[in-house]
PDB file of N, CA and C in Angstrom:
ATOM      1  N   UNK A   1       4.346 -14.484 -16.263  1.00  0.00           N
ATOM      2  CA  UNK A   1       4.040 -13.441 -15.327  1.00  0.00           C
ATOM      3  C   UNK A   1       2.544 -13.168 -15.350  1.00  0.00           C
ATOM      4  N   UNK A   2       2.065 -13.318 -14.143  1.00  0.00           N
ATOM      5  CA  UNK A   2       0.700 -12.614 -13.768  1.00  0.00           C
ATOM      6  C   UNK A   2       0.429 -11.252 -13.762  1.00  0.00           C
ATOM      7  N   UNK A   3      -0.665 -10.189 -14.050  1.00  0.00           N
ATOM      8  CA  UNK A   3      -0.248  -9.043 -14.365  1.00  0.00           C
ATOM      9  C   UNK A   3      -1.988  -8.698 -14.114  1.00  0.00           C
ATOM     10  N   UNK A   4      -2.564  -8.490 -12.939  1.00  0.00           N
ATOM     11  CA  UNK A   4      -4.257  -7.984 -13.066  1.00  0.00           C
ATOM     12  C   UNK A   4      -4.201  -6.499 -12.318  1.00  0.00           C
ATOM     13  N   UNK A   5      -4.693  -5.427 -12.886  1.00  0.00           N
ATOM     14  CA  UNK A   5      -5.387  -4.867 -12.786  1.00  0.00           C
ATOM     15  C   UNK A   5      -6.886  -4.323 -12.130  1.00  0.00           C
ATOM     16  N   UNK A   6      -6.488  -3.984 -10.750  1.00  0.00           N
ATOM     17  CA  UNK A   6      -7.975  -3.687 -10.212  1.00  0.00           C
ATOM     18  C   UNK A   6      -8.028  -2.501  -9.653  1.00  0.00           C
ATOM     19  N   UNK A   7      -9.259  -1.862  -9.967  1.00  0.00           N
ATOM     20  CA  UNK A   7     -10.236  -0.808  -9.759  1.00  0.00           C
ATOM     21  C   UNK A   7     -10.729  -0.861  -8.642  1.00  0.00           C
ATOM     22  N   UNK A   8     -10.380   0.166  -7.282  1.00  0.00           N
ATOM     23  CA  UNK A   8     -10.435  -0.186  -5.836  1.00  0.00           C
ATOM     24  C   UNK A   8     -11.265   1.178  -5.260  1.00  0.00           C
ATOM     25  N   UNK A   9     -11.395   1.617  -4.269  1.00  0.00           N
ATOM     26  CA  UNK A   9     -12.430   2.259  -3.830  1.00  0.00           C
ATOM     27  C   UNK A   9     -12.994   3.262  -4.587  1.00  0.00           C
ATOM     28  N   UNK A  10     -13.360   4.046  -3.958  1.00  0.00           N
ATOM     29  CA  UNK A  10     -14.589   5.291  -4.115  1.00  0.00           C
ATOM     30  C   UNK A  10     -13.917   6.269  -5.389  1.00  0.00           C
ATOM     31  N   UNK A  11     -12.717   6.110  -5.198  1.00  0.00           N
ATOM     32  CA  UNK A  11     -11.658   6.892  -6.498  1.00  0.00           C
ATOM     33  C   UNK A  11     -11.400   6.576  -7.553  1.00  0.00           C
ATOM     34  N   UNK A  12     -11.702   5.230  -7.491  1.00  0.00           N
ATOM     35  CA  UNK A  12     -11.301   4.667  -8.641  1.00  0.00           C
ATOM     36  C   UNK A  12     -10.189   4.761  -8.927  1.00  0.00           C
ATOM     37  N   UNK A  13      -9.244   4.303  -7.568  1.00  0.00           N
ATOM     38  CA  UNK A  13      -7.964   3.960  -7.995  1.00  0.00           C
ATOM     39  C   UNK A  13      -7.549   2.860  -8.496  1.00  0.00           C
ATOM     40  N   UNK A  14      -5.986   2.380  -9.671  1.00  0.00           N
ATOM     41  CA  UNK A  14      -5.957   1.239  -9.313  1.00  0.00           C
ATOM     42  C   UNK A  14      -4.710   0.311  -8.464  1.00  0.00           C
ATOM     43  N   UNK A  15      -5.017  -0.820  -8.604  1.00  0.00           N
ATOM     44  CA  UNK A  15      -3.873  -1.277  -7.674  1.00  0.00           C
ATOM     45  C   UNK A  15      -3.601  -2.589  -8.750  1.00  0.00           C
ATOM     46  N   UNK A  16      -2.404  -2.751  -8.250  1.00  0.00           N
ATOM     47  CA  UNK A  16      -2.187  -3.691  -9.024  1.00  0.00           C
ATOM     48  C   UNK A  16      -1.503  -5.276  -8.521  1.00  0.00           C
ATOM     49  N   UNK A  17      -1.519  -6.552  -8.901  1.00  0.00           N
ATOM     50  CA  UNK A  17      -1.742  -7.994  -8.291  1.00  0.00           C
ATOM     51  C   UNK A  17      -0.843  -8.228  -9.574  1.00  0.00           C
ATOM     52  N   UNK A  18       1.381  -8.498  -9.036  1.00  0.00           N
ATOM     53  CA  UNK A  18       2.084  -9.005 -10.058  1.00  0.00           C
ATOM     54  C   UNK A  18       2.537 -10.182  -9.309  1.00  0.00           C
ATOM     55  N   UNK A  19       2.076 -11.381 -10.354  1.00  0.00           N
ATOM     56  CA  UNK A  19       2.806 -12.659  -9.798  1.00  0.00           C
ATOM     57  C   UNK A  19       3.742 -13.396 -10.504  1.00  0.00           C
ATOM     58  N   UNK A  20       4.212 -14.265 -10.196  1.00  0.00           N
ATOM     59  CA  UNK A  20       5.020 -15.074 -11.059  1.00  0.00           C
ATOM     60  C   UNK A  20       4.240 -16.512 -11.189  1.00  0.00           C
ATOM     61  N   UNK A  21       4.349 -17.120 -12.713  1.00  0.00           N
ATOM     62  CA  UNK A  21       3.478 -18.477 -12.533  1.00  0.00           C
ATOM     63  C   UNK A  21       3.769 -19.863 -11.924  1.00  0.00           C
ATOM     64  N   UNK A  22       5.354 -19.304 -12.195  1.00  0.00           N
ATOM     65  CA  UNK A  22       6.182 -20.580 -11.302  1.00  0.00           C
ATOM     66  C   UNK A  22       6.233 -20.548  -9.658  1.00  0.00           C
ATOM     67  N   UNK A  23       6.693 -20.121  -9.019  1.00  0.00           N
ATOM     68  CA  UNK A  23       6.511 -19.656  -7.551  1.00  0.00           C
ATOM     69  C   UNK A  23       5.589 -19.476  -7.206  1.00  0.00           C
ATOM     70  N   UNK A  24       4.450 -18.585  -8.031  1.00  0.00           N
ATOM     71  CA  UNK A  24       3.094 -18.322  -7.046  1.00  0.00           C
ATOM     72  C   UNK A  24       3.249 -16.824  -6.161  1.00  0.00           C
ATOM     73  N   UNK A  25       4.664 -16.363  -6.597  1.00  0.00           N
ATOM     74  CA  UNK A  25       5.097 -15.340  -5.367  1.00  0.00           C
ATOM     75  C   UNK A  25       4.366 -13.897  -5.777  1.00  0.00           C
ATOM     76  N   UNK A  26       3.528 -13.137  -4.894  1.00  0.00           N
ATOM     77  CA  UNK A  26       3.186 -12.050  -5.653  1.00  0.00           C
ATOM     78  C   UNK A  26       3.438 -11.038  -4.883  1.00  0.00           C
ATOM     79  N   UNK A  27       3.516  -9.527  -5.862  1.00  0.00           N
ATOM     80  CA  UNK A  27       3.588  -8.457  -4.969  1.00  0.00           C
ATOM     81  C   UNK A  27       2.043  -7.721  -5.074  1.00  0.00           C
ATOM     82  N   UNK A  28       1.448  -6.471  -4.305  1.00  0.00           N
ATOM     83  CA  UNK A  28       0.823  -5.724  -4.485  1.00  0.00           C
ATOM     84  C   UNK A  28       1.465  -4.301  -4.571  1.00  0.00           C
ATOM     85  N   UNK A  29       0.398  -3.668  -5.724  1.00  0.00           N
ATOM     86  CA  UNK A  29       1.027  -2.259  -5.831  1.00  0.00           C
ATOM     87  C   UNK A  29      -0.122  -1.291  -5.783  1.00  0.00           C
ATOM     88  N   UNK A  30       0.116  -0.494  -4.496  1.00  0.00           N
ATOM     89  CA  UNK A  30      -1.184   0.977  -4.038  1.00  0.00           C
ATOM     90  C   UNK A  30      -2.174   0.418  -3.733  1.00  0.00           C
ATOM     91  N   UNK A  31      -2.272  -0.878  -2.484  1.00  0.00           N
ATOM     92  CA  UNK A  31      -3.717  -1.582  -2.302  1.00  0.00           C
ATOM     93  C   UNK A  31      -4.262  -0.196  -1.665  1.00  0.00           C
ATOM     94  N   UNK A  32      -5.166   0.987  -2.037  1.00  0.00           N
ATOM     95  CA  UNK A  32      -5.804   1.508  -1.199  1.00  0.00           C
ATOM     96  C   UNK A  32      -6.637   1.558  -0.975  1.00  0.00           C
ATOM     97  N   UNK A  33      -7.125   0.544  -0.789  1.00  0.00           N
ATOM     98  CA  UNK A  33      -9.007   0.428  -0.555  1.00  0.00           C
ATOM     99  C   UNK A  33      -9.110  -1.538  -1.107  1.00  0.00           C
ATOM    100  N   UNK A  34     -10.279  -1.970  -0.353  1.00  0.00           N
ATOM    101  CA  UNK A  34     -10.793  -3.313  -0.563  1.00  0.00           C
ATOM    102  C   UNK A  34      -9.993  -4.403  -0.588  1.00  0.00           C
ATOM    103  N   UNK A  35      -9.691  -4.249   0.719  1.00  0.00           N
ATOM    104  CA  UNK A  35      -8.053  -5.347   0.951  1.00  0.00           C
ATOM    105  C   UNK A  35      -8.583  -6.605   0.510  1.00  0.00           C
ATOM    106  N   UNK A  36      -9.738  -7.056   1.219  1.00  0.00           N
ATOM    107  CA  UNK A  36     -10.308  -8.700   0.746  1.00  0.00           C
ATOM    108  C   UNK A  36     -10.315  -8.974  -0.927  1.00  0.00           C
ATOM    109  N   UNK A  37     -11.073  -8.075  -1.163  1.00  0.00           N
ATOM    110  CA  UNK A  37     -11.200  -7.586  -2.540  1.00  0.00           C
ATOM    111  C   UNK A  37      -9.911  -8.745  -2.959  1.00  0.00           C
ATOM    112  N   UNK A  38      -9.097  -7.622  -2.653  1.00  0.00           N
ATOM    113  CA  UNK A  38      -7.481  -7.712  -3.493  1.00  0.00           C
ATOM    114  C   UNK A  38      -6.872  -9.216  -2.895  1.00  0.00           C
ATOM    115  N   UNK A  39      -7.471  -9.454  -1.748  1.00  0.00           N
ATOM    116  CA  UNK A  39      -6.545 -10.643  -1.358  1.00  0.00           C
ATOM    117  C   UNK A  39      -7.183 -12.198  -2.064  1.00  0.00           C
ATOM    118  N   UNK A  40      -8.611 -11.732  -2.321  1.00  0.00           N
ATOM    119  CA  UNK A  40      -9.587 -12.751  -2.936  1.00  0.00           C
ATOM    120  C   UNK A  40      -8.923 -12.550  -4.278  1.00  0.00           C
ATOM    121  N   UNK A  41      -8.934 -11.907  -5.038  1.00  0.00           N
ATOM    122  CA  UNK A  41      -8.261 -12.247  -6.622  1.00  0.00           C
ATOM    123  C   UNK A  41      -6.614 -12.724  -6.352  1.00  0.00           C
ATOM    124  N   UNK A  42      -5.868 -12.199  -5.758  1.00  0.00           N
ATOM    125  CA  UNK A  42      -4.543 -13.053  -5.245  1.00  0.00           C
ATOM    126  C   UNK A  42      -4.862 -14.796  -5.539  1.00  0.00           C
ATOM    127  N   UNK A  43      -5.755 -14.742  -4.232  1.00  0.00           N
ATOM    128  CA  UNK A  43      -5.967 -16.487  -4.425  1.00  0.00           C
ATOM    129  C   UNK A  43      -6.857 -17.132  -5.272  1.00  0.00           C
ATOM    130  N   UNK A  44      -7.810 -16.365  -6.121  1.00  0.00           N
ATOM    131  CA  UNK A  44      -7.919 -17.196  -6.981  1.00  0.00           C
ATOM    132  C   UNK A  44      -7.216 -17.353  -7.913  1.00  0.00           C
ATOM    133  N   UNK A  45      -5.737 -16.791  -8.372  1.00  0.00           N
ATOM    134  CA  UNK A  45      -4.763 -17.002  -9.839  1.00  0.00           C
ATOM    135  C   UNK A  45      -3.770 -18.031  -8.489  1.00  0.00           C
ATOM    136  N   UNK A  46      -4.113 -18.315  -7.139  1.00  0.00           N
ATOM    137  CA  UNK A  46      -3.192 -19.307  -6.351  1.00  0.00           C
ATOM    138  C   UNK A  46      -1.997 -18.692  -5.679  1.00  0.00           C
ATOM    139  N   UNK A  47      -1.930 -16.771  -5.783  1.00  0.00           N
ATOM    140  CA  UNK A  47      -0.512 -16.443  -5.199  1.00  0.00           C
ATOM    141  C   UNK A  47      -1.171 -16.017  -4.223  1.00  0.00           C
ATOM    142  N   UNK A  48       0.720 -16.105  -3.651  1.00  0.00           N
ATOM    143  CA  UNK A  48       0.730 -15.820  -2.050  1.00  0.00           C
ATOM    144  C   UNK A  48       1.698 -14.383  -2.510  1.00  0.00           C
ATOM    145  N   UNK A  49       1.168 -13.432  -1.517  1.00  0.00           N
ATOM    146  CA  UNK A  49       1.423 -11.882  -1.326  1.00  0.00           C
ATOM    147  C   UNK A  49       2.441 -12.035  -0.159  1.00  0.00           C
ATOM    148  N   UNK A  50       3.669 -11.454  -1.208  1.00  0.00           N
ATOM    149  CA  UNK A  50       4.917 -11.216  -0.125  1.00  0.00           C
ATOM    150  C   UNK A  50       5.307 -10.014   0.049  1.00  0.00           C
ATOM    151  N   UNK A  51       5.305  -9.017  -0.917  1.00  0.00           N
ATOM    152  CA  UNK A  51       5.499  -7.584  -0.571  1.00  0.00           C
ATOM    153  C   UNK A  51       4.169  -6.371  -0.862  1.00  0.00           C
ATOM    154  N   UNK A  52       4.676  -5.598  -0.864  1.00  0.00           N
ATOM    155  CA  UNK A  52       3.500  -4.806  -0.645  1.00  0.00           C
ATOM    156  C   UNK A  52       4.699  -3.186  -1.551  1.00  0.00           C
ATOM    157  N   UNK A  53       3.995  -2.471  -2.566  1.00  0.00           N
ATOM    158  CA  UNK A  53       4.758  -1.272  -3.233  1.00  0.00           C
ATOM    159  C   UNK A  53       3.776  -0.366  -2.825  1.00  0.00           C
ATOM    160  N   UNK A  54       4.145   1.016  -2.481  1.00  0.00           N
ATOM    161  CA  UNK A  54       3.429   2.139  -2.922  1.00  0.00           C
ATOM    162  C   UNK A  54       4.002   3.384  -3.604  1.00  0.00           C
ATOM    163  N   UNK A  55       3.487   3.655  -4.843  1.00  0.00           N
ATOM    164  CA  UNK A  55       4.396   4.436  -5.459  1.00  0.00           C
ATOM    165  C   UNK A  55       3.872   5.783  -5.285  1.00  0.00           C
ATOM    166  N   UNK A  56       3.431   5.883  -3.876  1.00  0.00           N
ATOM    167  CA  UNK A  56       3.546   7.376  -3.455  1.00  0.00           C
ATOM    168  C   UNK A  56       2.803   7.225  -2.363  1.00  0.00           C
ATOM    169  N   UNK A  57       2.663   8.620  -1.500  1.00  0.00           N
ATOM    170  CA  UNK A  57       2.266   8.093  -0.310  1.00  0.00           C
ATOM    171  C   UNK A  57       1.031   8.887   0.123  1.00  0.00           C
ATOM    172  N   UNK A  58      -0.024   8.635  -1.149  1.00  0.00           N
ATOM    173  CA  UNK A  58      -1.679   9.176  -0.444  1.00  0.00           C
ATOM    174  C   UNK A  58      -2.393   8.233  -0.387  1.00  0.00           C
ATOM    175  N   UNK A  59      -3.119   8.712   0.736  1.00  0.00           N
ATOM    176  CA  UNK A  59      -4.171   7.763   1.508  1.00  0.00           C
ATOM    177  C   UNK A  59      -4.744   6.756  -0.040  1.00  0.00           C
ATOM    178  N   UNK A  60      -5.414   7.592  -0.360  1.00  0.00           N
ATOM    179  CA  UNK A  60      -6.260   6.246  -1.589  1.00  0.00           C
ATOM    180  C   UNK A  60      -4.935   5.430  -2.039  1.00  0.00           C
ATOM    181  N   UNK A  61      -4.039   5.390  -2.163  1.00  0.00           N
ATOM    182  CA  UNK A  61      -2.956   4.400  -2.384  1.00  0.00           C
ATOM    183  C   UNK A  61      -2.443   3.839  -1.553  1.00  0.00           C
ATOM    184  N   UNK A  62      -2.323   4.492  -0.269  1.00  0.00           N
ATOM    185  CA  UNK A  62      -2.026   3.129   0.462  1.00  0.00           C
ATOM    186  C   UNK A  62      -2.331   2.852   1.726  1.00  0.00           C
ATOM    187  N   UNK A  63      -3.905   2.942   2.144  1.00  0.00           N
ATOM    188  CA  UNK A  63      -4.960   2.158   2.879  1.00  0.00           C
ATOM    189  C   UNK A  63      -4.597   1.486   3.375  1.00  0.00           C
ATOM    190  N   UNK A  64      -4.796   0.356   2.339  1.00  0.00           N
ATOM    191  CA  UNK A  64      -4.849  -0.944   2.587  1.00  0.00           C
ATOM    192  C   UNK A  64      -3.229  -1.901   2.973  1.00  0.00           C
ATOM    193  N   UNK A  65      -2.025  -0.552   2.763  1.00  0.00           N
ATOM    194  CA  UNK A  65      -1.168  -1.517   3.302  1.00  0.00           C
ATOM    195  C   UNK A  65      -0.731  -2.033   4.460  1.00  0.00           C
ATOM    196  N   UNK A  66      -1.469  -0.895   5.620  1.00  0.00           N
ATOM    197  CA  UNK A  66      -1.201  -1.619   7.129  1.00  0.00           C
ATOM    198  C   UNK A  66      -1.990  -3.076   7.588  1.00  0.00           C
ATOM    199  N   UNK A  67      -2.629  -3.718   6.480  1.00  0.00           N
ATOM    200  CA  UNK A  67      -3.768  -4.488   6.887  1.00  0.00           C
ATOM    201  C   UNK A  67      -3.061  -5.601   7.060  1.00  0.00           C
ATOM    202  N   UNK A  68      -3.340  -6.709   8.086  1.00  0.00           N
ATOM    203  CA  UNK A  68      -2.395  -7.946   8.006  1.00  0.00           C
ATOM    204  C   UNK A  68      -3.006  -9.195   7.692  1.00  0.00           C
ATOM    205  N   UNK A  69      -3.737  -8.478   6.734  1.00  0.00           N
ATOM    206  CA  UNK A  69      -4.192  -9.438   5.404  1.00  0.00           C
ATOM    207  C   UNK A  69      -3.243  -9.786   4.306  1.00  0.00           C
ATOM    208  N   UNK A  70      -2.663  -8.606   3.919  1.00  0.00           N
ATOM    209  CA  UNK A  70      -1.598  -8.277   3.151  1.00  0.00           C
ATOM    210  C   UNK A  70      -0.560  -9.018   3.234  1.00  0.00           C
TER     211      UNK A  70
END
């Protein structure tokens, strides 16, 4: 299991990038802020982003999930 940790806008929230090593399949959790950001570390560990979590529903947490980057 993939498991990174990132530190995303002005709040210093974080979000989090869980993959699996076999599949490649990943989720995101509270992208709220710096979608590229988040989609650039995705592909460099090689996963592809299939769901998207927010474990609550304020803006700095979840920004970045209408983006169809995601």
């Amino acid at each position: 299991m993939i498991i990174r940790q990132l530190d995303v806008g002005h709040m210093d929230n974080f979000c989090y990038l869980v993959g699996c090593e076999k599949t490649r399949k990943a989720v995101i959790i509270d992208p709220g802020a710096e979608v590229e950001r988040i989609v650039s570390e995705a592909h460099k560990d090689g996963l592809d982003i299939q769901y998207i979590v927010n474990t609550h529903g304020h803006g700095d947490h979840t920004a970045g999930s209408a983006s169809s980057r995601l």
